[in-house]
N, C-alpha and C. Protein backbone atom coordinates (compact mmCIF):
# COMPACT_ATOMS: atom_id res chain seq x y z
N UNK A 1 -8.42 -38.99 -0.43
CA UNK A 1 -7.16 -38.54 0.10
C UNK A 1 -7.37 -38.18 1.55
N UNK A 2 -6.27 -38.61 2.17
CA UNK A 2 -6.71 -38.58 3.78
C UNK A 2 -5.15 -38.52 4.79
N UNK A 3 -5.58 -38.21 5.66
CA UNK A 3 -3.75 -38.09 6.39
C UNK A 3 -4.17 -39.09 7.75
N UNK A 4 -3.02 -40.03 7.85
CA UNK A 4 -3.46 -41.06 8.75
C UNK A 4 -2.64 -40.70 10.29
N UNK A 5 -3.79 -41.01 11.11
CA UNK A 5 -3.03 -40.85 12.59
C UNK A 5 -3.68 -41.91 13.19
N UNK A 6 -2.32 -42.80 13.87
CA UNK A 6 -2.66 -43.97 14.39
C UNK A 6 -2.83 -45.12 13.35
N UNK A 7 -4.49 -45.58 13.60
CA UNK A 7 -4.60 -46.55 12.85
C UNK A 7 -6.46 -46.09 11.92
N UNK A 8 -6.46 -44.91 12.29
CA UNK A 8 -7.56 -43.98 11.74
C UNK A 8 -7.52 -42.78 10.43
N UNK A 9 -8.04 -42.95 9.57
CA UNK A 9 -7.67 -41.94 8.60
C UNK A 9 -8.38 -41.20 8.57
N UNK A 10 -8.56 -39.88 8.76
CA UNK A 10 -9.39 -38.07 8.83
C UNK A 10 -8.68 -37.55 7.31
N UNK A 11 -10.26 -37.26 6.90
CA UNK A 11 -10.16 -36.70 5.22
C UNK A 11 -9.57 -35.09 5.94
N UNK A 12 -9.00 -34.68 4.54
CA UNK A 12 -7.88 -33.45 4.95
C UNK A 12 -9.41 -32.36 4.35
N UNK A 13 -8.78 -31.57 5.49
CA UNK A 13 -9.57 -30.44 5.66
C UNK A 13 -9.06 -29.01 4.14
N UNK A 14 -9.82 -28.41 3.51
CA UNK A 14 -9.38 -27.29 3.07
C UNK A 14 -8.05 -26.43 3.83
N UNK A 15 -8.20 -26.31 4.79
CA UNK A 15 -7.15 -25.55 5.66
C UNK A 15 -5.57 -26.61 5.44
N UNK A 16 -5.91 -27.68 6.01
CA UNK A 16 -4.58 -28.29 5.70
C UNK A 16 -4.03 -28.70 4.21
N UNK A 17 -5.04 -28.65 3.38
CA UNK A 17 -4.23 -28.34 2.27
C UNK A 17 -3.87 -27.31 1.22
N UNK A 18 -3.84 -26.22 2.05
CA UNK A 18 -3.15 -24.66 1.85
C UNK A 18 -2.16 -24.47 3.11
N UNK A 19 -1.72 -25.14 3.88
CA UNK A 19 -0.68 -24.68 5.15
C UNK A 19 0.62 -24.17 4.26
N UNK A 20 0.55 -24.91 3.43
CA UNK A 20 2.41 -24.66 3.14
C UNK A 20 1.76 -23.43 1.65
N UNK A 21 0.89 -23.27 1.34
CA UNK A 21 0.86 -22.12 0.63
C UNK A 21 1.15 -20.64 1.05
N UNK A 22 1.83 -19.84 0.38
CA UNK A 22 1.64 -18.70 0.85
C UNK A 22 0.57 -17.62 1.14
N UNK A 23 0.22 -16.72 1.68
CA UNK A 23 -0.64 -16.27 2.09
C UNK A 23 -1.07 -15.64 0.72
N UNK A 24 -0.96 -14.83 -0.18
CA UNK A 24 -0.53 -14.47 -1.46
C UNK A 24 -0.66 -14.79 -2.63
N UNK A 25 -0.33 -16.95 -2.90
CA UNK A 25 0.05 -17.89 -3.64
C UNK A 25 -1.76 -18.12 -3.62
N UNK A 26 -2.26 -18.03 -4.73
CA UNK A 26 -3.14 -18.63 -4.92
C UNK A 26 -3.61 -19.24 -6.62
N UNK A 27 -4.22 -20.92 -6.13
CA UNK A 27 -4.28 -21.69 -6.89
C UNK A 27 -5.42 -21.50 -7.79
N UNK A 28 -5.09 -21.41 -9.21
CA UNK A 28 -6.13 -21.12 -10.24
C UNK A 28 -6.16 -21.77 -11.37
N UNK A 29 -6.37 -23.15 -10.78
CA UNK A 29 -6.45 -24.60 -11.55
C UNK A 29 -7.86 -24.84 -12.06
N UNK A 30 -8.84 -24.21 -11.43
CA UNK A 30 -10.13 -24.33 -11.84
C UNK A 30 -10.47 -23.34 -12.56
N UNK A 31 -9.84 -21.85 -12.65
CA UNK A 31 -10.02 -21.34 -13.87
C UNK A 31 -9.65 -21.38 -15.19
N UNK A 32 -8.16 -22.17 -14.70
CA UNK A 32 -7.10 -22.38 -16.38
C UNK A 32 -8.24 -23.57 -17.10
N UNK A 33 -9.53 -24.28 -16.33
CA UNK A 33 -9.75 -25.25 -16.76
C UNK A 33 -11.32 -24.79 -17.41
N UNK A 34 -11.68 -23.62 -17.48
CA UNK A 34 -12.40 -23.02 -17.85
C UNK A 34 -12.37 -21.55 -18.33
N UNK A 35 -12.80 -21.46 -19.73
CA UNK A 35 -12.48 -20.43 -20.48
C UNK A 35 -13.30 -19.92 -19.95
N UNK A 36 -13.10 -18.03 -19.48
CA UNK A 36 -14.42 -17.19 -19.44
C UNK A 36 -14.45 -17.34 -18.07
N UNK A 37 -14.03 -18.00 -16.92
CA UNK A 37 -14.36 -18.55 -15.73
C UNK A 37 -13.77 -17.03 -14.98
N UNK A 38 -14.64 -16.85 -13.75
CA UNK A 38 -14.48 -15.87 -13.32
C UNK A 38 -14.43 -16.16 -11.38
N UNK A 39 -13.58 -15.34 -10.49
CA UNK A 39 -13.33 -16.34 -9.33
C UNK A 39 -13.40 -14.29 -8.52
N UNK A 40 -13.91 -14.27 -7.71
CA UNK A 40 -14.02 -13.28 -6.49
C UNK A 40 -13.09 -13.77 -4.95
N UNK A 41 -12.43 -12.74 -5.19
CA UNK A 41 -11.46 -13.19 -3.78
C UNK A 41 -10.97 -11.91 -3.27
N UNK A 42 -10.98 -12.28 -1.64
CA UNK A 42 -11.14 -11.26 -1.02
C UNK A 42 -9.47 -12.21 -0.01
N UNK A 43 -9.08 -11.10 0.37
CA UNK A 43 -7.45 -11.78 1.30
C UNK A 43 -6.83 -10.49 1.82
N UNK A 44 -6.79 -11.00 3.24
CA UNK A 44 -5.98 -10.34 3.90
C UNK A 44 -4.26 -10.70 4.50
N UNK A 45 -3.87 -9.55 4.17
CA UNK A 45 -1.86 -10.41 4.45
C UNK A 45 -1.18 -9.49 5.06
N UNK A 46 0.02 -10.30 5.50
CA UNK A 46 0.79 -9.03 6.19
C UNK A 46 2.39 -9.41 4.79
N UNK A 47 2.57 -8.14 4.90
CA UNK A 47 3.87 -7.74 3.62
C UNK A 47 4.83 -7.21 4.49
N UNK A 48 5.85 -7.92 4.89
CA UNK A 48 6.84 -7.11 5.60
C UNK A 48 7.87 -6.68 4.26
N UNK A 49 8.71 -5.19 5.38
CA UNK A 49 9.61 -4.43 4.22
C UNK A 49 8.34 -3.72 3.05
N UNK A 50 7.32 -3.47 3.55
CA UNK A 50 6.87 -2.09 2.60
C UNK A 50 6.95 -0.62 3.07
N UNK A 51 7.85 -0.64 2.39
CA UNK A 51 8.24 1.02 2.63
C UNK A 51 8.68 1.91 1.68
N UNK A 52 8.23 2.86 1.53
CA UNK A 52 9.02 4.29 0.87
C UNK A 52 10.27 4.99 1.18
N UNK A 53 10.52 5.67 1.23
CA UNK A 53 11.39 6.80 1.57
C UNK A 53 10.97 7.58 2.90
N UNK A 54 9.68 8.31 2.98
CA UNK A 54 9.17 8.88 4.20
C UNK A 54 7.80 8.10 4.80
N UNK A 55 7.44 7.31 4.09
CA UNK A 55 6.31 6.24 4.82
C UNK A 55 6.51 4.39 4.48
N UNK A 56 5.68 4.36 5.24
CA UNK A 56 5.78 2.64 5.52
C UNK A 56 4.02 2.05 5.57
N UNK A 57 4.14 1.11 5.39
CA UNK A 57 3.34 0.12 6.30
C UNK A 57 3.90 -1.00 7.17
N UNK A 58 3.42 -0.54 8.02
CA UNK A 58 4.03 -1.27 9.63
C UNK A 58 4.22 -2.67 9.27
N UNK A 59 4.79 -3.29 9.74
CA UNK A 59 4.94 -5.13 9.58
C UNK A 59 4.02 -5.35 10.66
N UNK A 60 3.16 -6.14 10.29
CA UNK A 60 2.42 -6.77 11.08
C UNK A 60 0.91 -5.76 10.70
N UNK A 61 0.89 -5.02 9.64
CA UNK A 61 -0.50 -4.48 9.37
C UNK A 61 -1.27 -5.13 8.54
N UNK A 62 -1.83 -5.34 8.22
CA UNK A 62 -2.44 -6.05 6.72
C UNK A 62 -2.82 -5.45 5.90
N UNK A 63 -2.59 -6.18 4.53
CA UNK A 63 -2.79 -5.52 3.23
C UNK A 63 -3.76 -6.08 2.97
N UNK A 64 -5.16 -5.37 2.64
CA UNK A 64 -6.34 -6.34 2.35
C UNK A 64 -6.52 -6.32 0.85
N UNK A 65 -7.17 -7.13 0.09
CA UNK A 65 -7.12 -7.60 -1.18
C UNK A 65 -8.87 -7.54 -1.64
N UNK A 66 -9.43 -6.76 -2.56
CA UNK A 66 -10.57 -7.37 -3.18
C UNK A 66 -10.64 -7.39 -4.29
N UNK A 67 -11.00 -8.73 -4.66
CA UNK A 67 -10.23 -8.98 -5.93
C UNK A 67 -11.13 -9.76 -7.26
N UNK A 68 -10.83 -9.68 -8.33
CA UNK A 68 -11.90 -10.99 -9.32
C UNK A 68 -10.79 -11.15 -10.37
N UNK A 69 -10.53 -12.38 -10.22
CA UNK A 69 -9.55 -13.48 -11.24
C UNK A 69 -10.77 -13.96 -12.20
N UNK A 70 -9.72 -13.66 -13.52
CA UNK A 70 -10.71 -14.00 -14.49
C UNK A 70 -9.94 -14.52 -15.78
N UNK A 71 -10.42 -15.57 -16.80
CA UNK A 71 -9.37 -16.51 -17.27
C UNK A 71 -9.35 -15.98 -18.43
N UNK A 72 -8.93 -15.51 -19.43
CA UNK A 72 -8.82 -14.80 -20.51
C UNK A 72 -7.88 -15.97 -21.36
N UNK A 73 -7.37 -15.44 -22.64
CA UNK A 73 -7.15 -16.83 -23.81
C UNK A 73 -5.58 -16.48 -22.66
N UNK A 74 -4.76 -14.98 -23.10
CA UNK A 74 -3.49 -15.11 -22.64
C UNK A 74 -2.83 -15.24 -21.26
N UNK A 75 -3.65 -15.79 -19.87
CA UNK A 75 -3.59 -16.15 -18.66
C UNK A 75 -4.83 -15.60 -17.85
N UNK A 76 -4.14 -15.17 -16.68
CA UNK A 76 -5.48 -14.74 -15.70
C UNK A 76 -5.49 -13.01 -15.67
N UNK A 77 -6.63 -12.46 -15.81
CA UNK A 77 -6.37 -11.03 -15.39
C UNK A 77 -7.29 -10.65 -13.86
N UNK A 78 -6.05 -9.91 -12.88
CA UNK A 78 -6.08 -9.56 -11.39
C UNK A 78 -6.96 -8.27 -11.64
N UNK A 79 -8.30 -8.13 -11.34
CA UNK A 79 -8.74 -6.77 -11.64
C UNK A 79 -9.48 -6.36 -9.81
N UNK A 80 -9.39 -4.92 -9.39
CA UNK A 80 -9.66 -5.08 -7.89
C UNK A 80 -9.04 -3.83 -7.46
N UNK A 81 -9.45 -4.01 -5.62
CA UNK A 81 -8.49 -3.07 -5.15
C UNK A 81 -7.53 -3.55 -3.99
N UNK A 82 -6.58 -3.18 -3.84
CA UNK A 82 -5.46 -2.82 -2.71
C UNK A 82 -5.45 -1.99 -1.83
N UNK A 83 -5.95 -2.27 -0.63
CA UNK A 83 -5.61 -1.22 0.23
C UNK A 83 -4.98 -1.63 1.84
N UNK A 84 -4.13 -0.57 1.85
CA UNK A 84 -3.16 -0.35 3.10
C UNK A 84 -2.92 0.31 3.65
N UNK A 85 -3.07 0.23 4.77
CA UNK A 85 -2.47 1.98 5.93
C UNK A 85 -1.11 2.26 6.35
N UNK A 86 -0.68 3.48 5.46
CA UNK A 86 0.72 3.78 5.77
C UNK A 86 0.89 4.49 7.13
N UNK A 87 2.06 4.61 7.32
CA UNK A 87 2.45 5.56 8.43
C UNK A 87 3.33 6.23 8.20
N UNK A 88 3.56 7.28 8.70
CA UNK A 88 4.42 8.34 8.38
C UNK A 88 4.46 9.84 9.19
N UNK A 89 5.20 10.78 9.03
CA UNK A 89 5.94 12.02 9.53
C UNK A 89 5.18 12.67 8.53
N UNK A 90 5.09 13.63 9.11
CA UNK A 90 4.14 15.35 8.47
C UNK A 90 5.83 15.88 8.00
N UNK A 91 6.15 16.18 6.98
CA UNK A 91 7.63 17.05 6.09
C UNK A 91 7.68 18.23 6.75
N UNK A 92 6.18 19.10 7.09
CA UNK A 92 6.34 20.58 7.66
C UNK A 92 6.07 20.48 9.19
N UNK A 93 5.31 19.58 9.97
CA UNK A 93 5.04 20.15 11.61
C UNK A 93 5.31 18.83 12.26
N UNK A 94 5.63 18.12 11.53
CA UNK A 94 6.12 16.83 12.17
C UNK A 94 4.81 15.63 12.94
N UNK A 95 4.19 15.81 12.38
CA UNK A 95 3.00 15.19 13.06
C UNK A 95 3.35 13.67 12.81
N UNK A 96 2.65 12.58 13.86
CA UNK A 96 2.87 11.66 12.93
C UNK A 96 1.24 11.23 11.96
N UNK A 97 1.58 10.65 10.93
CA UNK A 97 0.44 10.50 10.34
C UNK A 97 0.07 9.26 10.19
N UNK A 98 -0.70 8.67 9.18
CA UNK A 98 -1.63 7.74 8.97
C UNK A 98 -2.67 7.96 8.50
N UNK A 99 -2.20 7.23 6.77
CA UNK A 99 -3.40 7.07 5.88
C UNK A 99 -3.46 6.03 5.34
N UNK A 100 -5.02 5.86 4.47
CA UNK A 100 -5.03 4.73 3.78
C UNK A 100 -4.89 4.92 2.11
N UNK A 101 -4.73 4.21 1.63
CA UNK A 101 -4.31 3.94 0.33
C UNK A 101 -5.41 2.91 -0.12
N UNK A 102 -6.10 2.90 -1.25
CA UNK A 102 -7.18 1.84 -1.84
C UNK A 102 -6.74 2.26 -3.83
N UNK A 103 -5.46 1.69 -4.15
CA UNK A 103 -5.33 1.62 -5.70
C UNK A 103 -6.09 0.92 -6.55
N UNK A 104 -6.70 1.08 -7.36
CA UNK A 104 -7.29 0.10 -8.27
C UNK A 104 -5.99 -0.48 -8.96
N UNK A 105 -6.45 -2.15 -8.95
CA UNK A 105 -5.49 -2.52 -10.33
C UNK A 105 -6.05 -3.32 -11.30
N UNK A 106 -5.10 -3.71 -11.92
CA UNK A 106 -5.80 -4.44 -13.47
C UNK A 106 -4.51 -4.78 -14.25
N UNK A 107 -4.33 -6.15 -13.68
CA UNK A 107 -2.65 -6.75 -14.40
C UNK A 107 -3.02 -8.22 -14.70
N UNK A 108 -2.50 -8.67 -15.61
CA UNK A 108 -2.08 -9.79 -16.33
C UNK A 108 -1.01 -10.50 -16.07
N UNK A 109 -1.68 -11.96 -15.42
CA UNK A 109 -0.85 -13.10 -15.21
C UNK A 109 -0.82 -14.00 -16.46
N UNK A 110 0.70 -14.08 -16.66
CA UNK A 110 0.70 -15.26 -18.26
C UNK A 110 2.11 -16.31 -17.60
N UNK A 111 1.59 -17.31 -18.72
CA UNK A 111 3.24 -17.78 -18.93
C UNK A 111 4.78 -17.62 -18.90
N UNK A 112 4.73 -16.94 -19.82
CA UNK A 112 5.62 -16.36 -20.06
C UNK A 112 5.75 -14.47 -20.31
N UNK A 113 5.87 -14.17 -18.66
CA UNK A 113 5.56 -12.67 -18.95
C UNK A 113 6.25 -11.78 -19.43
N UNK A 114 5.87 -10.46 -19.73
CA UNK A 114 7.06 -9.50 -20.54
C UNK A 114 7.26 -8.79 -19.11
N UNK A 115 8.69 -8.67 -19.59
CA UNK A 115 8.99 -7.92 -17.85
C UNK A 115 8.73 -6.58 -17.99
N UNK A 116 7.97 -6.48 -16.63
CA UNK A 116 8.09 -4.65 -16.28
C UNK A 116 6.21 -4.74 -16.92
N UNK A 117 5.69 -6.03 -17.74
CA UNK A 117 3.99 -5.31 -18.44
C UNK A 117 3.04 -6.34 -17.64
N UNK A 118 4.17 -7.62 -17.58
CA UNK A 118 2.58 -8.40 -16.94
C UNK A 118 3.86 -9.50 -15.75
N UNK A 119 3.13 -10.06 -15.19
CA UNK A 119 3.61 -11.29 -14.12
C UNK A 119 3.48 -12.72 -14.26
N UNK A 120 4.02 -13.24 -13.71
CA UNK A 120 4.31 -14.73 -14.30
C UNK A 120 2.89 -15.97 -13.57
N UNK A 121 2.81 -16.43 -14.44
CA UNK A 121 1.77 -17.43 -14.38
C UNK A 121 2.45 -18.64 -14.02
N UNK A 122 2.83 -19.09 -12.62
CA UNK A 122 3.89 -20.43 -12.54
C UNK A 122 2.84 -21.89 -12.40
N UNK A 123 2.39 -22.37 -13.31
CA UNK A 123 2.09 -23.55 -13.42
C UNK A 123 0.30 -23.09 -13.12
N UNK A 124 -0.37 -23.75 -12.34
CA UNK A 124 -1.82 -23.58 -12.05
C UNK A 124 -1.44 -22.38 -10.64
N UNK A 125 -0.69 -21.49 -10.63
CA UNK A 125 -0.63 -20.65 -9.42
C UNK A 125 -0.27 -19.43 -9.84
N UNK A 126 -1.00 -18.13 -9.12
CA UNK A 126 -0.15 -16.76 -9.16
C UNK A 126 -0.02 -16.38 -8.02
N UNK A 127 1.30 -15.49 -7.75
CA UNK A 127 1.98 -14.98 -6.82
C UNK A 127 1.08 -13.62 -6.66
N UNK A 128 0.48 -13.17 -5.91
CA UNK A 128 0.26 -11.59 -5.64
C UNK A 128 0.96 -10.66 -4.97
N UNK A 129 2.34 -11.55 -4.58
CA UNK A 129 2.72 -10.73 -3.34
C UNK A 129 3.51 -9.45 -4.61
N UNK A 130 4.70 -9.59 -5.91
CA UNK A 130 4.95 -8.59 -6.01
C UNK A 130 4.29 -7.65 -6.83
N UNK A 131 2.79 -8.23 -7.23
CA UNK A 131 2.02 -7.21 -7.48
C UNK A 131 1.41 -5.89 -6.72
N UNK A 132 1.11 -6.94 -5.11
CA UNK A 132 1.06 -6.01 -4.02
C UNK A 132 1.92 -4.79 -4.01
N UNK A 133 3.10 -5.19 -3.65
CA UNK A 133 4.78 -4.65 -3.36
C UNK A 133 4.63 -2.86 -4.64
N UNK A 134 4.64 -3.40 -5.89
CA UNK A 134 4.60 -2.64 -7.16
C UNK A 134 3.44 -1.57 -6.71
N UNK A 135 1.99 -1.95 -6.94
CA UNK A 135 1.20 -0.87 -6.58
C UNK A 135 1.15 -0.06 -4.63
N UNK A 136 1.39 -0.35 -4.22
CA UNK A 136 1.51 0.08 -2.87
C UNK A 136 2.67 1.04 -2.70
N UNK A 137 3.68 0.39 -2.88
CA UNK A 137 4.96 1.52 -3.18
C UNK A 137 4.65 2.36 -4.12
N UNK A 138 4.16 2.39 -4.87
CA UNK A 138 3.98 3.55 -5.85
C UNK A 138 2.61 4.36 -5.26
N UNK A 139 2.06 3.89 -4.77
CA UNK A 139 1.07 5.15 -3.72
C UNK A 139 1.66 5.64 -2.46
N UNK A 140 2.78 5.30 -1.91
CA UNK A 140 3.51 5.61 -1.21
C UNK A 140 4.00 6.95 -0.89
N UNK A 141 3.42 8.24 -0.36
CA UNK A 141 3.85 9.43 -0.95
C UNK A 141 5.52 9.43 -0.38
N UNK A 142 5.94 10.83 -1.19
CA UNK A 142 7.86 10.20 -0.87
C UNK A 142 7.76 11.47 0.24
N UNK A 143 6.79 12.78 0.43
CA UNK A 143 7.25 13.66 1.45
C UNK A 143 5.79 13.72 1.46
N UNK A 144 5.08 13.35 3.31
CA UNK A 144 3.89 13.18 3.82
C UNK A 144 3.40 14.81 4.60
N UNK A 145 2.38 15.12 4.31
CA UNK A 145 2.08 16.00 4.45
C UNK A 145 0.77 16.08 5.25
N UNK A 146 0.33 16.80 6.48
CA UNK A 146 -1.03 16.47 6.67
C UNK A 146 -1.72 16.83 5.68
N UNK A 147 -1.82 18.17 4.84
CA UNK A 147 -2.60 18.21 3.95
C UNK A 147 -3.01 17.22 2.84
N UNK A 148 -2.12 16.55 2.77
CA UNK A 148 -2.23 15.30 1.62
C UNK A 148 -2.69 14.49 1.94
N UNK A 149 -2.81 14.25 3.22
CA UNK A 149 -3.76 12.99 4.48
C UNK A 149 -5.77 13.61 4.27
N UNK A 150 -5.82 14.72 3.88
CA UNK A 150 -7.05 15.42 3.96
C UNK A 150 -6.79 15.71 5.62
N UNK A 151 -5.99 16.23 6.22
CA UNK A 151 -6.25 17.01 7.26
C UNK A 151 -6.37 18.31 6.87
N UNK A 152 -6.51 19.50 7.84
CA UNK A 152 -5.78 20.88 7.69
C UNK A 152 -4.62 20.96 7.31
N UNK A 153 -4.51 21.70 6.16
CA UNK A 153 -3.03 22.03 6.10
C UNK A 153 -2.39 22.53 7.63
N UNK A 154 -0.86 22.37 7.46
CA UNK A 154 -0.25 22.65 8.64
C UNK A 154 0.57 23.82 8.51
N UNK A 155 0.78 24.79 9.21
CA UNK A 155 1.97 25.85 9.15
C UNK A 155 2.63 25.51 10.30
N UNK A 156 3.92 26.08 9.41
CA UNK A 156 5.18 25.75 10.77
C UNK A 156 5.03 26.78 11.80
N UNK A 157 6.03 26.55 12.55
CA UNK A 157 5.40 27.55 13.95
C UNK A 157 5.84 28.76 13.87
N UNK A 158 5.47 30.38 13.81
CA UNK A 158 5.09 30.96 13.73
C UNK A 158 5.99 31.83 15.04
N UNK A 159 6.82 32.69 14.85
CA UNK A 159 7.16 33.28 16.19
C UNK A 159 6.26 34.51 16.57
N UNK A 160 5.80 34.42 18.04
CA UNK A 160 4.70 35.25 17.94
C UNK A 160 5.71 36.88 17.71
N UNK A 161 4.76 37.75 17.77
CA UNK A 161 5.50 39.17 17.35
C UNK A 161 5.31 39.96 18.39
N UNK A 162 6.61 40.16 19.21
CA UNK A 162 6.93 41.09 19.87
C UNK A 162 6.72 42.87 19.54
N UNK A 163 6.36 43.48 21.41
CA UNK A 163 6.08 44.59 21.24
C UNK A 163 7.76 45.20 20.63
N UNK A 164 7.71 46.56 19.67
CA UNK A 164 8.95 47.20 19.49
C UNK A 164 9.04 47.78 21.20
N UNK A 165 10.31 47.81 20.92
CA UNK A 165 11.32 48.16 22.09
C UNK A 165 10.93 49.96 21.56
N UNK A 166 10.89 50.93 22.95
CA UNK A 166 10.85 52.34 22.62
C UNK A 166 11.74 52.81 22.18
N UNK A 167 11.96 53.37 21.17
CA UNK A 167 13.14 54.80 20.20
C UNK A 167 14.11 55.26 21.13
N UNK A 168 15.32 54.57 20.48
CA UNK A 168 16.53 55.24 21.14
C UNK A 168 16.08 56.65 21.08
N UNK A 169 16.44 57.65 22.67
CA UNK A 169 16.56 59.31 22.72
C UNK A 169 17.52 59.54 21.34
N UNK A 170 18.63 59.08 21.41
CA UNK A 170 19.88 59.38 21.04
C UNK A 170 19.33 59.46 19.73
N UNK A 171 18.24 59.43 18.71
CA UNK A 171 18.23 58.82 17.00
C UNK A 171 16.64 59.57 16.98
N UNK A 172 16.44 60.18 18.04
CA UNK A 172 15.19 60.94 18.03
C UNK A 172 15.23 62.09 16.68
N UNK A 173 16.52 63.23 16.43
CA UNK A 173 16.11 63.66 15.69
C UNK A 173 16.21 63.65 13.96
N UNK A 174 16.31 62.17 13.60
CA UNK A 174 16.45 61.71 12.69
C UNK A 174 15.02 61.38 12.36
N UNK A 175 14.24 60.86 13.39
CA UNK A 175 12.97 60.38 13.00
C UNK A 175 11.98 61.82 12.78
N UNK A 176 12.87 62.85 12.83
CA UNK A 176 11.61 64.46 12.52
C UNK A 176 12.06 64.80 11.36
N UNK A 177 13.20 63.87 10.54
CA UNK A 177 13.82 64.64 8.86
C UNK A 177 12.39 63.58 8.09
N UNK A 178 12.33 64.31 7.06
CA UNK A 178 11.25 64.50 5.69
C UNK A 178 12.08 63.87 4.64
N UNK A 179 11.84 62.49 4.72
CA UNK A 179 12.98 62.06 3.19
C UNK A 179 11.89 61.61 1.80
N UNK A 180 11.23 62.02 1.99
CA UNK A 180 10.41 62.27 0.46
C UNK A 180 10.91 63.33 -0.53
């Protein structure tokens, strides 16, 4: 197999025949073709629209992937970790923050999946992107805190404490009565 230019044919490179794949989409034709078969993969992506409520990951950050696909009787199982650097607002001093997130997962690609327990197995390919999406948002904290970053906790600001003002004359002899 070869892609012709001119009147010369150049065998296709690995790279050109993943262009139109997604970054995500990966092909697991050589494991469906071996029982027990076990595949190590490591991928980095960018996921735009991951966000929480009070944090995000930036578009244009990458979600890195380490991963081992492995062929079991009822599809492939994704076992590994996820990790991503959110960004976000401190809830009490306003800081901005930035942490990382590294979830373990362990999900099941089939045929025909049960929704909400496992993900769909479409032909010799699985999608990772809304597995990504699922565990990441759910480490997502919903109110960011430095303390929850492992910084110092933060206190809000603090008004310093003024000297008292000297004793009205006028209320002087109230402060010499005995109310015990």
């Amino acid at each position: 197999m070869g892609r012709r230019l001119g009147r010369r044919i150049f065998p296709l490179r690995p790279s050109d025949m993943t262009a139109d794949i997604p970054a995500l989409r990966i092909d697991v034709a050589d494991l469906l073709n071996h029982p027990a078969a076990r595949r190590a993969v490591h991928l980095e992506a960018q996921v735009d629209s991951l966000a929480g409520s009070a944090a995000r990951v930036p578009d244009g950050e990458p979600v890195v992937l380490d991963l081992v696909l492995e062929r079991v009787p009822e599809g492939i199982v994704v076992r590994g970790t996820v990790r991503a650097v959110w960004k976000g607002t401190c809830g009490v001093c306003l800081t901005e923050l930035d942490h990382t997130v590294s979830p373990e997962v362990g999900e099941l690609f089939e045929p025909e999946p049960v929704e909400g327990d496992t993900y769909p197995l479409e032909g010799h390919e699985i999608d990772l992107e809304q597995l990504v999406r699922d565990v990441v948002l759910l480490e997502l904290p919903l109110a960011p805190t430095c303390e929850a970053t492992g910084r110092a906790a933060c206190a809000p600001d603090v008004v310093p404490e003024r000297e008292s003002p000297p004793p009205d004359p006028r209320w002087a002899a109230l402060s010499e009565l005995d109310l015990s």
